[in-house]
PDB file of N, CA and C in Angstrom:
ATOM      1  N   UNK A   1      -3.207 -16.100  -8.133  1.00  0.00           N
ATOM      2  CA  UNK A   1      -4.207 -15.123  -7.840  1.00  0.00           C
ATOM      3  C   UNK A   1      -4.156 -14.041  -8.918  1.00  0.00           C
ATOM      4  N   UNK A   2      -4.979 -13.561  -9.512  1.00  0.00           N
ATOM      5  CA  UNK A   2      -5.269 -12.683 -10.711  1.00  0.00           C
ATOM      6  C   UNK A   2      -5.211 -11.478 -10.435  1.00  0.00           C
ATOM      7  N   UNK A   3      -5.220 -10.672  -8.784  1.00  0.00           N
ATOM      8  CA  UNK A   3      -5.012  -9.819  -8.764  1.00  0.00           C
ATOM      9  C   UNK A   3      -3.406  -9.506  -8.857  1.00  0.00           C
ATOM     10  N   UNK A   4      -2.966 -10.170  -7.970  1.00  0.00           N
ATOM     11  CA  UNK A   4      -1.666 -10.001  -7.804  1.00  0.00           C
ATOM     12  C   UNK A   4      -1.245 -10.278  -9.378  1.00  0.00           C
ATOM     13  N   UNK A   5      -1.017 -10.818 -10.146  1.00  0.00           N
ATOM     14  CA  UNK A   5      -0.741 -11.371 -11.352  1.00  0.00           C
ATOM     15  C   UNK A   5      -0.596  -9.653 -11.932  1.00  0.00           C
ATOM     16  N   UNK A   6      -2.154  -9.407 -11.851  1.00  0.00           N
ATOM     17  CA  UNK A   6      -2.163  -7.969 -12.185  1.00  0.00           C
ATOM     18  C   UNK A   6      -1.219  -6.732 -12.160  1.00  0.00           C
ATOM     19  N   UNK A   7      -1.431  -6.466 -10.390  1.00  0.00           N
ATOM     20  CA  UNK A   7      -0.515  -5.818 -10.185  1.00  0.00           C
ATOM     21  C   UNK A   7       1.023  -5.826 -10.446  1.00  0.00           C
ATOM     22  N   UNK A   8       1.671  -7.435 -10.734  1.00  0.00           N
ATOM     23  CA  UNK A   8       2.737  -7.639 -11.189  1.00  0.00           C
ATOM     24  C   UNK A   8       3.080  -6.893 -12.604  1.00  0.00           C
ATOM     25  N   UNK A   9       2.095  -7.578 -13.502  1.00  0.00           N
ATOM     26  CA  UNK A   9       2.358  -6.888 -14.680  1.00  0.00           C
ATOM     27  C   UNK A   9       2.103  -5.627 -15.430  1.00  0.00           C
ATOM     28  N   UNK A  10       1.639  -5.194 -14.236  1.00  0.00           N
ATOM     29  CA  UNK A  10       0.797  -3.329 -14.362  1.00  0.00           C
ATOM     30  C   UNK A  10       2.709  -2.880 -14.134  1.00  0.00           C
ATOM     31  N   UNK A  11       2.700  -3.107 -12.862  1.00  0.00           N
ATOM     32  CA  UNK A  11       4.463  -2.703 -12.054  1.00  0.00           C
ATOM     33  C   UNK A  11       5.367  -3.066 -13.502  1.00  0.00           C
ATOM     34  N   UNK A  12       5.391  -3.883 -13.805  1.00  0.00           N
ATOM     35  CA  UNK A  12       6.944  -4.301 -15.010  1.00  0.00           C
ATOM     36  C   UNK A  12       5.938  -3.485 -16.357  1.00  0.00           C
ATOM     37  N   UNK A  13       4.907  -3.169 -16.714  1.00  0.00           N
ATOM     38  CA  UNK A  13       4.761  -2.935 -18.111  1.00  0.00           C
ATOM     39  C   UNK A  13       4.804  -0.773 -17.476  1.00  0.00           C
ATOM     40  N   UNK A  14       4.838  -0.411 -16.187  1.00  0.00           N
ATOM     41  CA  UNK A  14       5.225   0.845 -16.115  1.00  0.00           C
ATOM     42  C   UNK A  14       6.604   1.184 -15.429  1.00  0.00           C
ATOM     43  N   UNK A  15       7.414   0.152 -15.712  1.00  0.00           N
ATOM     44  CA  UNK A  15       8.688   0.467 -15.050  1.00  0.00           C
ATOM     45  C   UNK A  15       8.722   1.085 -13.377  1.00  0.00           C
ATOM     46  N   UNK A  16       8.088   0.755 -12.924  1.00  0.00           N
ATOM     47  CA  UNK A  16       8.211   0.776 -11.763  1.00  0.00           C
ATOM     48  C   UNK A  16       8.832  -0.329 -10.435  1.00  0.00           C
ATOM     49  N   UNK A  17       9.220   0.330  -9.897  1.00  0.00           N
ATOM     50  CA  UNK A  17      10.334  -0.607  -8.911  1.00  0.00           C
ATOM     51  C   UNK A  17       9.799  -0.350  -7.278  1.00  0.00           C
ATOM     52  N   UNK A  18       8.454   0.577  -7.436  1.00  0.00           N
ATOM     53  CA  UNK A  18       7.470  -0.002  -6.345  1.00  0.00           C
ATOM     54  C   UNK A  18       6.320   0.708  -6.263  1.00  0.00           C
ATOM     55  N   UNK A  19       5.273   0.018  -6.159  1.00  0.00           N
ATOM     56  CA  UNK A  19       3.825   0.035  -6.564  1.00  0.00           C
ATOM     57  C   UNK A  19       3.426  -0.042  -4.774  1.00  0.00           C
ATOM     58  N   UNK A  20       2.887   1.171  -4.249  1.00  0.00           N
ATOM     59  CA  UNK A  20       2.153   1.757  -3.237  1.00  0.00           C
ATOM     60  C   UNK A  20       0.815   1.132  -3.197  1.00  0.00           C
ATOM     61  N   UNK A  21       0.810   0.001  -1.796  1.00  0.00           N
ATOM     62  CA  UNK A  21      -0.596  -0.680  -2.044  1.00  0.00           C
ATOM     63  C   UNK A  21      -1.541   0.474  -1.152  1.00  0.00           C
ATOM     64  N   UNK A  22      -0.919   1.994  -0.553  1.00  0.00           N
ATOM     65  CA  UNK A  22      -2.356   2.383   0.108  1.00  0.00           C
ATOM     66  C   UNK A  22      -1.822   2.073   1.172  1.00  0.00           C
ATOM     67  N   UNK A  23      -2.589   3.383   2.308  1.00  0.00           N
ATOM     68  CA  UNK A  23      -2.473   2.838   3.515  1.00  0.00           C
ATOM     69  C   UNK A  23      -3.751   1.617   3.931  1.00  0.00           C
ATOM     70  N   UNK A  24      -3.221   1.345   5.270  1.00  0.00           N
ATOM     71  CA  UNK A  24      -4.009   0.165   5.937  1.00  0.00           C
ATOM     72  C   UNK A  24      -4.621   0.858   7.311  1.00  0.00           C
ATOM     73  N   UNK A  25      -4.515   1.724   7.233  1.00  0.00           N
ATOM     74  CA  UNK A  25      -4.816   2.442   8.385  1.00  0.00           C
ATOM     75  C   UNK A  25      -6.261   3.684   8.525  1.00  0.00           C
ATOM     76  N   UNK A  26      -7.030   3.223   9.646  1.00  0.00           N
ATOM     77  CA  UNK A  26      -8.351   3.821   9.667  1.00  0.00           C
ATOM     78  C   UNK A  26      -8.319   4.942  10.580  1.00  0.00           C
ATOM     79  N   UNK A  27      -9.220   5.847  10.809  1.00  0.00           N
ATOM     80  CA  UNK A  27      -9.048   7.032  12.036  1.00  0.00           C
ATOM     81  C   UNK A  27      -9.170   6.357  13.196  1.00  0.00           C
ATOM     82  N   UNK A  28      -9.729   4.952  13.128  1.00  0.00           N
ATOM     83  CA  UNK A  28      -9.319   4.283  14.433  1.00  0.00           C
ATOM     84  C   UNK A  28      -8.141   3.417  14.905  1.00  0.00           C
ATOM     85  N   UNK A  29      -7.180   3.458  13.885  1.00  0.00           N
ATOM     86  CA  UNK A  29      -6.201   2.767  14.165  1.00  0.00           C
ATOM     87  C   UNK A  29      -6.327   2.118  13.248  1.00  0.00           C
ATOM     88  N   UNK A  30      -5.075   1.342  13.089  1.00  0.00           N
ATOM     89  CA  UNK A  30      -4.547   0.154  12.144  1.00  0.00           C
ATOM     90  C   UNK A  30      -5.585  -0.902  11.872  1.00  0.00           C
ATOM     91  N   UNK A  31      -6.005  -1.082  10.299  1.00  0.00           N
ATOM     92  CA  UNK A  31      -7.455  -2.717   9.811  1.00  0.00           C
ATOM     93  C   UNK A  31      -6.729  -3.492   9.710  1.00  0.00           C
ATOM     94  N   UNK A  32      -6.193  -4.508  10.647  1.00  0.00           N
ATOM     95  CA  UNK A  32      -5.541  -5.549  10.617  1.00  0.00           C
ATOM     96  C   UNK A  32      -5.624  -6.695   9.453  1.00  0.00           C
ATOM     97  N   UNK A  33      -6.890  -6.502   8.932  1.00  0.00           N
ATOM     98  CA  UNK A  33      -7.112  -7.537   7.954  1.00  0.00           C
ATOM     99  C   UNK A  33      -6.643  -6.959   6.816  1.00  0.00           C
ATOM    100  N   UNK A  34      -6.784  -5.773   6.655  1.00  0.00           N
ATOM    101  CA  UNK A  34      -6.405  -5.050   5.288  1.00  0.00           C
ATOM    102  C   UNK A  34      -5.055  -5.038   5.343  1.00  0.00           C
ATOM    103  N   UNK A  35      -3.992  -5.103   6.204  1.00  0.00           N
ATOM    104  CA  UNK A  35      -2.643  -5.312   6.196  1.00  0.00           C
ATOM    105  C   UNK A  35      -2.460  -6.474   5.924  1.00  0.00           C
ATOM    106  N   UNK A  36      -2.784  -7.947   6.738  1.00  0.00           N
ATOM    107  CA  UNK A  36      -2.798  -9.215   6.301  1.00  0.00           C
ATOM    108  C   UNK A  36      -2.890  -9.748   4.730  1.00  0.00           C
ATOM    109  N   UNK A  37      -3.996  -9.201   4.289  1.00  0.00           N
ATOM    110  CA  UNK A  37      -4.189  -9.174   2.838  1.00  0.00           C
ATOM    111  C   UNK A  37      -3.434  -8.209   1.909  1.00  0.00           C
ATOM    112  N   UNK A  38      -2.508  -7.496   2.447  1.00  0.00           N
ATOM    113  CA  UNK A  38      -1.643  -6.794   1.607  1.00  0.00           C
ATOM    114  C   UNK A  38      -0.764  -7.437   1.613  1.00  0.00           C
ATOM    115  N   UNK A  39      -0.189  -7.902   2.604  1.00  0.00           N
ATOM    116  CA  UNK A  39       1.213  -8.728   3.145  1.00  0.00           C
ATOM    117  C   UNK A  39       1.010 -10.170   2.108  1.00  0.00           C
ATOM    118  N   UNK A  40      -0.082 -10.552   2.501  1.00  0.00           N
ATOM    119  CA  UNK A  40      -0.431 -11.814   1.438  1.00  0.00           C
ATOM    120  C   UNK A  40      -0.205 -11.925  -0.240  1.00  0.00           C
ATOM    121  N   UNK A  41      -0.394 -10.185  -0.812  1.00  0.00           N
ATOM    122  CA  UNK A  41       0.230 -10.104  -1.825  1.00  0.00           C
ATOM    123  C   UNK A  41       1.550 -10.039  -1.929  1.00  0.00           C
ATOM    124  N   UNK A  42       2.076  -9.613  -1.244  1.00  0.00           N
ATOM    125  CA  UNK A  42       3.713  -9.556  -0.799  1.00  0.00           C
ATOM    126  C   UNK A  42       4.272  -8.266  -0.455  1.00  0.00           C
ATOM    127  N   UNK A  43       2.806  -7.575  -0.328  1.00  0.00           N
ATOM    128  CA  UNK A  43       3.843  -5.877   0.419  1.00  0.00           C
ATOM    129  C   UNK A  43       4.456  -6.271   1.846  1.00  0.00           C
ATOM    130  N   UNK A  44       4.952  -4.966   1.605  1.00  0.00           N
ATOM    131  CA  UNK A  44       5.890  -5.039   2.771  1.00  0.00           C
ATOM    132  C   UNK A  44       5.667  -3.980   3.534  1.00  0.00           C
ATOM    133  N   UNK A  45       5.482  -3.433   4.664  1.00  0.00           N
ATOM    134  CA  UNK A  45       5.186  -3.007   5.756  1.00  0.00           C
ATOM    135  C   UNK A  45       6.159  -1.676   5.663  1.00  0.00           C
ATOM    136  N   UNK A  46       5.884  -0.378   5.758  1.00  0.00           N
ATOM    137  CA  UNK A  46       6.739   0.574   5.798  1.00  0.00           C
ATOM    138  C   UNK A  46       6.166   1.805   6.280  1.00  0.00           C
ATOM    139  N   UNK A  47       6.720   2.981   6.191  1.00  0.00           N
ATOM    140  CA  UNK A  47       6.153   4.066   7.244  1.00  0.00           C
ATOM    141  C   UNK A  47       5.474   5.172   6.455  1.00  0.00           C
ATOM    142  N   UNK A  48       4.758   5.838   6.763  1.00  0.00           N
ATOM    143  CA  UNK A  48       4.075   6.949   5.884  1.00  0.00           C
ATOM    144  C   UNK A  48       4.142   8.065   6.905  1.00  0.00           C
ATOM    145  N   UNK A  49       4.560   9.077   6.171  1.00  0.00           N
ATOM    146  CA  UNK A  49       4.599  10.037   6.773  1.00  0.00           C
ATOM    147  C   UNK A  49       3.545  11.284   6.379  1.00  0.00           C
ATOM    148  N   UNK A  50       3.398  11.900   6.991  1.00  0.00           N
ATOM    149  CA  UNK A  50       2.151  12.848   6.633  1.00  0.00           C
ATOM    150  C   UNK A  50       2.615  14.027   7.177  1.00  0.00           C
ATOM    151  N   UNK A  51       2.679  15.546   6.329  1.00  0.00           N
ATOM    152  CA  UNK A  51       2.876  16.693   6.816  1.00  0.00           C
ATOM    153  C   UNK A  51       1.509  17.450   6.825  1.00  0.00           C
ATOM    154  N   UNK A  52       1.345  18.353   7.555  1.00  0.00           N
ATOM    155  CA  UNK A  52       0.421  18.744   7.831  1.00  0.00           C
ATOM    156  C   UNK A  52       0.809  20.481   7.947  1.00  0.00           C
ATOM    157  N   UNK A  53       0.341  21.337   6.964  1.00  0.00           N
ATOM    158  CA  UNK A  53       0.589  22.935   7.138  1.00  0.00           C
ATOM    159  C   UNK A  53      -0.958  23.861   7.803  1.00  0.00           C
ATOM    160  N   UNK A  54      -0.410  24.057   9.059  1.00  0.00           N
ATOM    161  CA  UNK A  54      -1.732  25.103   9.562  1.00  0.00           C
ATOM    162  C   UNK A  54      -1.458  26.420   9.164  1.00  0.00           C
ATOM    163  N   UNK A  55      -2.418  27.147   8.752  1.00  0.00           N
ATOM    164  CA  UNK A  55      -2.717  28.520   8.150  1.00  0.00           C
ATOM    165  C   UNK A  55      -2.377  29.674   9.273  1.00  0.00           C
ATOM    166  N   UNK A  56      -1.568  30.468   9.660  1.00  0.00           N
ATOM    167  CA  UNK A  56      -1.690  31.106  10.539  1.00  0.00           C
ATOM    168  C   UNK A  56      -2.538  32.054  10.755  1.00  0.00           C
TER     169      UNK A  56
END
């Protein structure tokens, strides 16, 4: 697959040891297909955290 190919050699020609595919996640919850097709490239599933500062 040419993307992945891509992204392989984008990752090794910037020294990187991990390439962030993006979340998969919509304001309605988790796009199941858009995870499937990430996983299919070979990501791997991990947690994102999000801070959030309110203005007093």
């Amino acid at each position: 697959m040419l993307l992945n190919e891509g992204l392989h050699a984008f990752g090794r020609a910037s020294n990187l040891s991990l390439l962030d595919l993006g979340t998969s996640t919509l304001p309605t919850g988790l796009n199941q297909s858009l995870l499937q097709f990430k996983r299919h490239l070979g990501g791997v599933l991990s947690l994102k955290l999000t801070l959030e500062w309110k203005a007093a």
